[in-house]
C-alpha atoms as a PDB file:
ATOM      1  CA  UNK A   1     -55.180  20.970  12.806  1.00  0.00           C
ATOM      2  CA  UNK A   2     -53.745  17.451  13.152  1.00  0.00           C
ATOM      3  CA  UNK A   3     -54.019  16.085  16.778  1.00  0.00           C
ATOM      4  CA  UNK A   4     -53.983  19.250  18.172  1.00  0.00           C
ATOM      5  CA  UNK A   5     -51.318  20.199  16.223  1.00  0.00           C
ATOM      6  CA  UNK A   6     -51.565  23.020  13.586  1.00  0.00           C
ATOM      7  CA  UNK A   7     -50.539  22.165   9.979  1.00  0.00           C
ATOM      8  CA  UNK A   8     -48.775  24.361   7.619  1.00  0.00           C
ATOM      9  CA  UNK A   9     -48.473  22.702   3.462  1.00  0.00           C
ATOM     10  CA  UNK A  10     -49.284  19.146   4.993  1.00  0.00           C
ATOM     11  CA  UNK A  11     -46.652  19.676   7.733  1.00  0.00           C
ATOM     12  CA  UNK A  12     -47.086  19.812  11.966  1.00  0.00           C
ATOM     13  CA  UNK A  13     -45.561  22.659  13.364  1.00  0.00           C
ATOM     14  CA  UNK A  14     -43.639  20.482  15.505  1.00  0.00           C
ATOM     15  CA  UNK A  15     -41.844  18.723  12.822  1.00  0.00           C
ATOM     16  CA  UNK A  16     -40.524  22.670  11.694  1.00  0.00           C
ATOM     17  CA  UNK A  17     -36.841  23.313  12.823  1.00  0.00           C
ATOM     18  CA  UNK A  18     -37.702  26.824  13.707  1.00  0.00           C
ATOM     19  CA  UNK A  19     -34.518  28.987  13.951  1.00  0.00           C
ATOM     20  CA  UNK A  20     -33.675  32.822  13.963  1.00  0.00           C
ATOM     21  CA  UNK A  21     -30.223  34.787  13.216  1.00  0.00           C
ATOM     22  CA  UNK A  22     -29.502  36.933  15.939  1.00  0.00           C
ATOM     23  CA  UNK A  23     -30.298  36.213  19.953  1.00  0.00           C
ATOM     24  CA  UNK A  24     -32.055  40.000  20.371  1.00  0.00           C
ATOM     25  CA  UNK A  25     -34.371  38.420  17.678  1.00  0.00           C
ATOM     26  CA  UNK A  26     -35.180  34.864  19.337  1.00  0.00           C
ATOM     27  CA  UNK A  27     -33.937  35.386  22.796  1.00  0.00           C
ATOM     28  CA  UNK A  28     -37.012  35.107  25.734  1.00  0.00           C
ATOM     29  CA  UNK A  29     -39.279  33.322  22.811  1.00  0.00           C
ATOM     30  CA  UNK A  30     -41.287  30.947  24.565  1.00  0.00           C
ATOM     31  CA  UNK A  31     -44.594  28.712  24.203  1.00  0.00           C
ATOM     32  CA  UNK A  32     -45.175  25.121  25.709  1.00  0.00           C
ATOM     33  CA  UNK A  33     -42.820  22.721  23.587  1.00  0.00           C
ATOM     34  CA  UNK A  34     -41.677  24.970  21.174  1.00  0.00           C
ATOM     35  CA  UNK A  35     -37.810  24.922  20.351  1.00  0.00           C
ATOM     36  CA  UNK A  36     -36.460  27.789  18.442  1.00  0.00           C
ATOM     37  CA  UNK A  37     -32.846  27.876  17.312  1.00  0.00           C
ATOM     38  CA  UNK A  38     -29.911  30.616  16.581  1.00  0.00           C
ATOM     39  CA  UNK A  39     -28.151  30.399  13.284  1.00  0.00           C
ATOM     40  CA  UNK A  40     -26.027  33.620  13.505  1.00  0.00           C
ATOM     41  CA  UNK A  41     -26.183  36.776  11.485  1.00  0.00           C
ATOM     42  CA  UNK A  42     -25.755  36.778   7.690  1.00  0.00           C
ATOM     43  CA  UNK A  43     -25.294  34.794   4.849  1.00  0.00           C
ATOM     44  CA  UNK A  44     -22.638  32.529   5.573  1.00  0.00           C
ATOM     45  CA  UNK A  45     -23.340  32.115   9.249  1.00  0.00           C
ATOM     46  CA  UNK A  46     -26.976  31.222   8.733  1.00  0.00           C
ATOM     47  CA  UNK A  47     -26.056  28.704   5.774  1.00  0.00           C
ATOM     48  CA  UNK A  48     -23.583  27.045   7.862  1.00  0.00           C
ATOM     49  CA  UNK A  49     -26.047  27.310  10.994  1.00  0.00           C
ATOM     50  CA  UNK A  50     -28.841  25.416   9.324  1.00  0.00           C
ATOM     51  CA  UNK A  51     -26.619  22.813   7.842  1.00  0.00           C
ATOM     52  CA  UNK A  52     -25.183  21.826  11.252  1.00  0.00           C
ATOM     53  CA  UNK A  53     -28.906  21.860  13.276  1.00  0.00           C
ATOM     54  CA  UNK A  54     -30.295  19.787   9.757  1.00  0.00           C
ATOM     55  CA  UNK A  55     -27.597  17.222  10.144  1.00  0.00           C
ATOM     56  CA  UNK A  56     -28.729  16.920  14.470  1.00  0.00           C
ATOM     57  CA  UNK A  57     -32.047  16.927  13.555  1.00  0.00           C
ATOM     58  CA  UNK A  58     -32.575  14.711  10.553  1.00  0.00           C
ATOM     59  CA  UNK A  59     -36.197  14.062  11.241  1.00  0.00           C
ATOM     60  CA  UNK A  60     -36.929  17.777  10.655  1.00  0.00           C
ATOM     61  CA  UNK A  61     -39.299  17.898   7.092  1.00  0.00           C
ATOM     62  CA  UNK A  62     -39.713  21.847   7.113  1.00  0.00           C
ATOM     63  CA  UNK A  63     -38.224  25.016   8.616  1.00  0.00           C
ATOM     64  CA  UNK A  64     -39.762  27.871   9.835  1.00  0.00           C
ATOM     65  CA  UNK A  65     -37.221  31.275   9.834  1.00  0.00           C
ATOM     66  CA  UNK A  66     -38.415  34.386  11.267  1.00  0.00           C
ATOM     67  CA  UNK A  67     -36.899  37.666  12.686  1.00  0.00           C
ATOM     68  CA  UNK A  68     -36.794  41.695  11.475  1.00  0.00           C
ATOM     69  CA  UNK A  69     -36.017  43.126   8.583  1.00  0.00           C
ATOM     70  CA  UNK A  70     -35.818  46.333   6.855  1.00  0.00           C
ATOM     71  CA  UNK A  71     -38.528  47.432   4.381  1.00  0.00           C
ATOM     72  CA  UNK A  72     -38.017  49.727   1.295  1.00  0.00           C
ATOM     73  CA  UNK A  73     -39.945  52.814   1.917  1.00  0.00           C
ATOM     74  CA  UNK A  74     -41.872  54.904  -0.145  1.00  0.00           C
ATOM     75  CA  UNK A  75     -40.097  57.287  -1.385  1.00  0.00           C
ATOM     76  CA  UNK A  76     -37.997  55.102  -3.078  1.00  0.00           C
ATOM     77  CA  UNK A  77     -40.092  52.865  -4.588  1.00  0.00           C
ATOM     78  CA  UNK A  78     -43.094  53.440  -7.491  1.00  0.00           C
ATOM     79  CA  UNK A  79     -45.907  51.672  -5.394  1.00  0.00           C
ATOM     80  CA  UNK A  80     -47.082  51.939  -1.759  1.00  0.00           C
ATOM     81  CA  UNK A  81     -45.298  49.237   0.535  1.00  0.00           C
ATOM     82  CA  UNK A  82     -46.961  46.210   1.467  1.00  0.00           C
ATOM     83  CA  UNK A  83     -45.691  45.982   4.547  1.00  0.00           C
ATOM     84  CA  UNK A  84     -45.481  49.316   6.873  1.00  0.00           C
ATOM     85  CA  UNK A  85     -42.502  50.126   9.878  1.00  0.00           C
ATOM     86  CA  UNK A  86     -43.744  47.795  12.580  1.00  0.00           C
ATOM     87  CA  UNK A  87     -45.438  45.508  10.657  1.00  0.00           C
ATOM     88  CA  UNK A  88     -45.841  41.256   9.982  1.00  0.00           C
ATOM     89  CA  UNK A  89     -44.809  39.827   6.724  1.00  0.00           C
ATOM     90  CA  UNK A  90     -44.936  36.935   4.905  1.00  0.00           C
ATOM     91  CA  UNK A  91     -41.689  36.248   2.592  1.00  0.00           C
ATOM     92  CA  UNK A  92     -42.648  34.625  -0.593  1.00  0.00           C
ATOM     93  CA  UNK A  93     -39.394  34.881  -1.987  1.00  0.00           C
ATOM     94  CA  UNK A  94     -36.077  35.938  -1.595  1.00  0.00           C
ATOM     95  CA  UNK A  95     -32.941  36.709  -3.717  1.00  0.00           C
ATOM     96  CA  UNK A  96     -29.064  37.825  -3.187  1.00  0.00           C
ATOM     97  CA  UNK A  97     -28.668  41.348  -3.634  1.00  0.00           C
ATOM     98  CA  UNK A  98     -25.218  41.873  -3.802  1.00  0.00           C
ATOM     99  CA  UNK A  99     -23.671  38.743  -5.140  1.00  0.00           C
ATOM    100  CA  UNK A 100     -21.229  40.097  -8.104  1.00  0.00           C
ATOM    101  CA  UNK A 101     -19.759  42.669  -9.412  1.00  0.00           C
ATOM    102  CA  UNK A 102     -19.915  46.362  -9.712  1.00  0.00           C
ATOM    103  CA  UNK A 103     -18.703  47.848 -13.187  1.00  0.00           C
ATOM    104  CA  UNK A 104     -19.131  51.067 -15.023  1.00  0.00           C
ATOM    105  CA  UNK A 105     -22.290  50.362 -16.458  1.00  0.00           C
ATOM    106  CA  UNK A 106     -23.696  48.495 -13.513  1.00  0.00           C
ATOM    107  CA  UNK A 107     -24.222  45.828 -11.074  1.00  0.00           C
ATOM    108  CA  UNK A 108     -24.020  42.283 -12.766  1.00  0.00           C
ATOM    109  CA  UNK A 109     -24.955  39.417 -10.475  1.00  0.00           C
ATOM    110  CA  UNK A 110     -23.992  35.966 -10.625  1.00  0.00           C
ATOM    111  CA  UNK A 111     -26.824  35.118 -12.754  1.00  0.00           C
ATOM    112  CA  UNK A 112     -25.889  37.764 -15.434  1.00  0.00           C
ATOM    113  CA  UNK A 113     -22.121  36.470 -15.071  1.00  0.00           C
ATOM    114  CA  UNK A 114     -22.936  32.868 -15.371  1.00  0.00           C
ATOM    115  CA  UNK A 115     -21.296  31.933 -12.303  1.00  0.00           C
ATOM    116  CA  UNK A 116     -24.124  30.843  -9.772  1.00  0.00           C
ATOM    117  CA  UNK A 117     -27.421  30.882  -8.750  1.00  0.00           C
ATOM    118  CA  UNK A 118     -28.765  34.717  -6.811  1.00  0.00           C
ATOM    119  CA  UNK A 119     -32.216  33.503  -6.827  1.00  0.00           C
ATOM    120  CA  UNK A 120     -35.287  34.232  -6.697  1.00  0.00           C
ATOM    121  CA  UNK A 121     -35.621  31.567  -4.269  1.00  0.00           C
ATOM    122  CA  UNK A 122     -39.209  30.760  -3.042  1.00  0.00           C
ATOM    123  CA  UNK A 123     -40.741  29.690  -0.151  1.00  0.00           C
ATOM    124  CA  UNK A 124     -43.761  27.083  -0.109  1.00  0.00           C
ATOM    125  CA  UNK A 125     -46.452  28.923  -1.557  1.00  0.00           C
ATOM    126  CA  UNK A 126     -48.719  26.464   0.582  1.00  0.00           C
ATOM    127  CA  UNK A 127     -47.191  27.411   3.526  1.00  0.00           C
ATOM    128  CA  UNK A 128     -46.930  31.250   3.349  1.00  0.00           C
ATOM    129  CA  UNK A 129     -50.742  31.294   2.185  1.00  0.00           C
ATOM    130  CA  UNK A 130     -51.594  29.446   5.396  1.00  0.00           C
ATOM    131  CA  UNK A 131     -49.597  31.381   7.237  1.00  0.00           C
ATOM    132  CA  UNK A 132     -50.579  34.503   5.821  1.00  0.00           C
ATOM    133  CA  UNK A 133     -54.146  33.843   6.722  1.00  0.00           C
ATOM    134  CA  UNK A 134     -53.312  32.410  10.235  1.00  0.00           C
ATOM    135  CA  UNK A 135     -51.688  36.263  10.891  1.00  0.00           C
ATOM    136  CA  UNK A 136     -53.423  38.636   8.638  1.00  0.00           C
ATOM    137  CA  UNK A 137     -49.889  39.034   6.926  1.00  0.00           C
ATOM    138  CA  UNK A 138     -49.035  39.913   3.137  1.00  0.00           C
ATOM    139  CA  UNK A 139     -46.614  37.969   1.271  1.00  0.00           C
ATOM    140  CA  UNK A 140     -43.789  40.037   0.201  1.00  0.00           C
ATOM    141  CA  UNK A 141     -40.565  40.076  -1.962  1.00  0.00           C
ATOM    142  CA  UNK A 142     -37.204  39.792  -0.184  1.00  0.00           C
ATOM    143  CA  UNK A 143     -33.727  40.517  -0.808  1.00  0.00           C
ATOM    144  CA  UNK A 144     -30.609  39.131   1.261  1.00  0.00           C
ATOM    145  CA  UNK A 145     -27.516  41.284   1.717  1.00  0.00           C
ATOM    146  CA  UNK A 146     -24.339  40.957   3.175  1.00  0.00           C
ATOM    147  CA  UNK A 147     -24.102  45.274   3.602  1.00  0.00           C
ATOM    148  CA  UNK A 148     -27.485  46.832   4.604  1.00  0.00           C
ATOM    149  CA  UNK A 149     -28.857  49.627   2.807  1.00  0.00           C
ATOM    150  CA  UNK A 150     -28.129  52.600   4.990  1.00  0.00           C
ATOM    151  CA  UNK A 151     -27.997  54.906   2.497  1.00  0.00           C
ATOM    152  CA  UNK A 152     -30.627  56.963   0.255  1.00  0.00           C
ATOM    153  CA  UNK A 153     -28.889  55.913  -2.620  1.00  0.00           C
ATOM    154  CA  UNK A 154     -28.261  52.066  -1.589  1.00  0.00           C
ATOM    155  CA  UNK A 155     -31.578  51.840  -0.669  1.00  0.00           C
ATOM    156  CA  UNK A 156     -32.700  53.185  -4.103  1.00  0.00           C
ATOM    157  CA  UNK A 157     -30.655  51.235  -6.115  1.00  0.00           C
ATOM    158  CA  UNK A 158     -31.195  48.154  -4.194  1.00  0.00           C
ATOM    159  CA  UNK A 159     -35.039  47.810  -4.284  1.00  0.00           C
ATOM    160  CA  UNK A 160     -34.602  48.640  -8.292  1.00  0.00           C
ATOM    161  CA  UNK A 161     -32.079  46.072  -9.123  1.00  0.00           C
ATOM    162  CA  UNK A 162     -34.075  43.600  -6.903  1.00  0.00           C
ATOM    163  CA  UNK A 163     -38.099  45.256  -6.736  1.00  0.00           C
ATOM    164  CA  UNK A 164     -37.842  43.845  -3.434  1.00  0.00           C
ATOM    165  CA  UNK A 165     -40.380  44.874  -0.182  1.00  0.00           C
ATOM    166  CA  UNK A 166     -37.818  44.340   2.243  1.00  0.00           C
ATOM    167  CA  UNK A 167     -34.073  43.525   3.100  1.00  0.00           C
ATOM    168  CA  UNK A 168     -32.561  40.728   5.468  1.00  0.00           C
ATOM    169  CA  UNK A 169     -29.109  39.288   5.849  1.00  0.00           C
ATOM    170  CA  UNK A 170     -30.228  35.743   5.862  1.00  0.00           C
ATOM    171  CA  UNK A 171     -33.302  34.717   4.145  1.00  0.00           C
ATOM    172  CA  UNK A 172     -31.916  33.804   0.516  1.00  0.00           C
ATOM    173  CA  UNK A 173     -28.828  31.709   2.328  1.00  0.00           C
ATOM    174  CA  UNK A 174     -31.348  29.867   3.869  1.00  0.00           C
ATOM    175  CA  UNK A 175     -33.959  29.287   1.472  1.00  0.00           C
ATOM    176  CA  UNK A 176     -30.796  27.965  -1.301  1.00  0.00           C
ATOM    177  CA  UNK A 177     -30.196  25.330   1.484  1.00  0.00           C
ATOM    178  CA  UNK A 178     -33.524  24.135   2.065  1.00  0.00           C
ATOM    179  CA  UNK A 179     -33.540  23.882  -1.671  1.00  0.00           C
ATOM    180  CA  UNK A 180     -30.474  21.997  -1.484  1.00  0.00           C
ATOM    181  CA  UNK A 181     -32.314  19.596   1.047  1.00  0.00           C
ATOM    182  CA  UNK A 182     -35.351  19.468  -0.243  1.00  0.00           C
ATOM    183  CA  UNK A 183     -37.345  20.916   2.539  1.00  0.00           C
ATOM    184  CA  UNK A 184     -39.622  23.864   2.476  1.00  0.00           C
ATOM    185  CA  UNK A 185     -39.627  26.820   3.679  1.00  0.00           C
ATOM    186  CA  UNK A 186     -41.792  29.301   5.627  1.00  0.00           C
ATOM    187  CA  UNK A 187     -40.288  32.758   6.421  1.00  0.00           C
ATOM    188  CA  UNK A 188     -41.803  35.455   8.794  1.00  0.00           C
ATOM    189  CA  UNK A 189     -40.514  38.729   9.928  1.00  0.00           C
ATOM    190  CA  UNK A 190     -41.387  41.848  11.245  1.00  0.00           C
ATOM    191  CA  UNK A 191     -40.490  45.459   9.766  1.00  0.00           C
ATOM    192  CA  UNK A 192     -37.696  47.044  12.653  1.00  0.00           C
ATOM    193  CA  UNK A 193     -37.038  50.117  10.562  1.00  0.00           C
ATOM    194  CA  UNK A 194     -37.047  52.164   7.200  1.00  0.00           C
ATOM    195  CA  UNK A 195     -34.026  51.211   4.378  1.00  0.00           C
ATOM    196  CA  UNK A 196     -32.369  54.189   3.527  1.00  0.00           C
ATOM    197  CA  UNK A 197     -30.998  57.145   5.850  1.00  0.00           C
ATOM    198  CA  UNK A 198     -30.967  55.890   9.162  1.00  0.00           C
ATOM    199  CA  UNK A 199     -31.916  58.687  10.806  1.00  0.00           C
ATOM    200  CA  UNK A 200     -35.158  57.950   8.951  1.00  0.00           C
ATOM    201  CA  UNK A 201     -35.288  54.804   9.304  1.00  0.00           C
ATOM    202  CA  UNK A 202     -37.990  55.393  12.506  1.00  0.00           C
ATOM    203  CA  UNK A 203     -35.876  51.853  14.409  1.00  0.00           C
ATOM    204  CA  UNK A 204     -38.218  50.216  16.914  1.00  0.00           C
ATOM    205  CA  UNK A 205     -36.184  47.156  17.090  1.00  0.00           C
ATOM    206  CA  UNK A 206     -37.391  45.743  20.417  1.00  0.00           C
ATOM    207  CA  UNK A 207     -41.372  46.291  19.203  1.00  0.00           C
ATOM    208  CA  UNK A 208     -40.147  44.376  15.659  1.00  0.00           C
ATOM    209  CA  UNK A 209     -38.926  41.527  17.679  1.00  0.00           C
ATOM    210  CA  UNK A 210     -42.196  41.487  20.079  1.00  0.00           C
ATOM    211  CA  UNK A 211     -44.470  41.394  16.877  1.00  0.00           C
ATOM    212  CA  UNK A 212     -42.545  38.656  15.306  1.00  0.00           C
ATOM    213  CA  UNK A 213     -42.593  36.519  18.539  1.00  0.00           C
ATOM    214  CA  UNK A 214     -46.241  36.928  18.660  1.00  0.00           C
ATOM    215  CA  UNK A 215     -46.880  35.281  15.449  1.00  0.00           C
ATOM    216  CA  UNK A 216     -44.476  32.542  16.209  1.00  0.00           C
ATOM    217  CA  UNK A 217     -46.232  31.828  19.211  1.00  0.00           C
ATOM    218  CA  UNK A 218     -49.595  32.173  17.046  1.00  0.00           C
ATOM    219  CA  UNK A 219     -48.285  29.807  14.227  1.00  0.00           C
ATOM    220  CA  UNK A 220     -47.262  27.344  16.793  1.00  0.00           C
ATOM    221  CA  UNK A 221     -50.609  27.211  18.266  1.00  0.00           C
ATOM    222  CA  UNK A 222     -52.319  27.644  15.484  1.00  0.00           C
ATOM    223  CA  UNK A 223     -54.579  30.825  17.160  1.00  0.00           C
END
């Protein structure tokens, strides 16, 4: 703590630009002074989202994202999860998924065709360590897609391209820009559902976004 004020890799929590993608995932947040943002859903909107609050708020030196996200499950993966349906995580890093180019013997990404950057992207390893003590959280592997895995064989071929815990639309779009400005990154979420066949997915969206808003509220107060 610094003046009251909890401390995450040398930074207050009230110098975080705290943000979220979609309203059902930030909407009713609330603890005294704390400000968290929309960006919009996916890659493009949450890149362009966190460039425009950045450029408002150029005092900001970190940013905290949080919100749900898919998680691989077991049956299509070699080792048990990290994070279960329902669950906190920590994101340590994150990647594209689907940035590239499917041919006959495979997906190549950018990185394979020489034509960009598909991560993996960290986050401050200070900051998800503190934060993964703060809430009792593991720090996991992301991936960020622009189609969601909603399929037994997406979801399997997803998490072995990427060996990724879980799947967002947003999390490597914004860690590449807080690369791009220098500021680091914490990212939080909470595990809504399965990958996969939807109808196994088990979705508990609304308990997802009530465990994630909990350790907001717990990050911001530091208890």
């Amino acid at each position: 703590m610094s003046d009251g004020r909890p401390v995450y890799g040398g930074v207050p929590i009230d110098e975080f630009l705290i943000c979220f993608a979609a309203l059902a995932e930030g909407g009713g947040l609330y603890a005294p002074g704390l400000r968290a943002v929309p960006l919009g859903v996916g890659k493009v909107a949450a890149a362009v989202g966190l460039s425009t609050w950045l450029r408002q708020m150029p005092d900001v030196r970190a940013v905290l994202l949080f919100g749900v996200a898919g998680a691989f499950p077991l049956r299509h993966r070699s080792a048990t999860p990290p994070v279960a349906r329902g669950g906190l995580c920590i994101v340590g890093s994150d990647r594209y998924g689907d940035e590239g180019v499917e041919t006959p013997a495979g997906f190549q990404d950018l990185n394979t065709l020489k034509l960009g950057d598909c991560g993996p992207f960290p986050a401050n390893p200070r900051m998800a360590q503190a934060a993964a003590e703060v809430l009792g959280a593991p720090i996991v592997r992301g991936v960020t897609v622009s189609s969601c895995s909603g399929t037994e064989s997406s979801s399997q071929r997803m998490v072995q391209r990427c060996n990724a815990d879980i799947e967002t639309m947003e999390g490597a779009a914004v860690a590449w820009v807080c690369r791009q400005a220098e500021l680091p990154l914490l990212h939080v979420r909470a595990i809504s559902n399965w990958t996969g066949d939807r109808d196994r997915g088990e979705w508990d969206l609304s308990a997802a976004v009530q465990v994630v808003q909990a350790a907001v509220r717990k990050l911001w107060n530091g208890r």
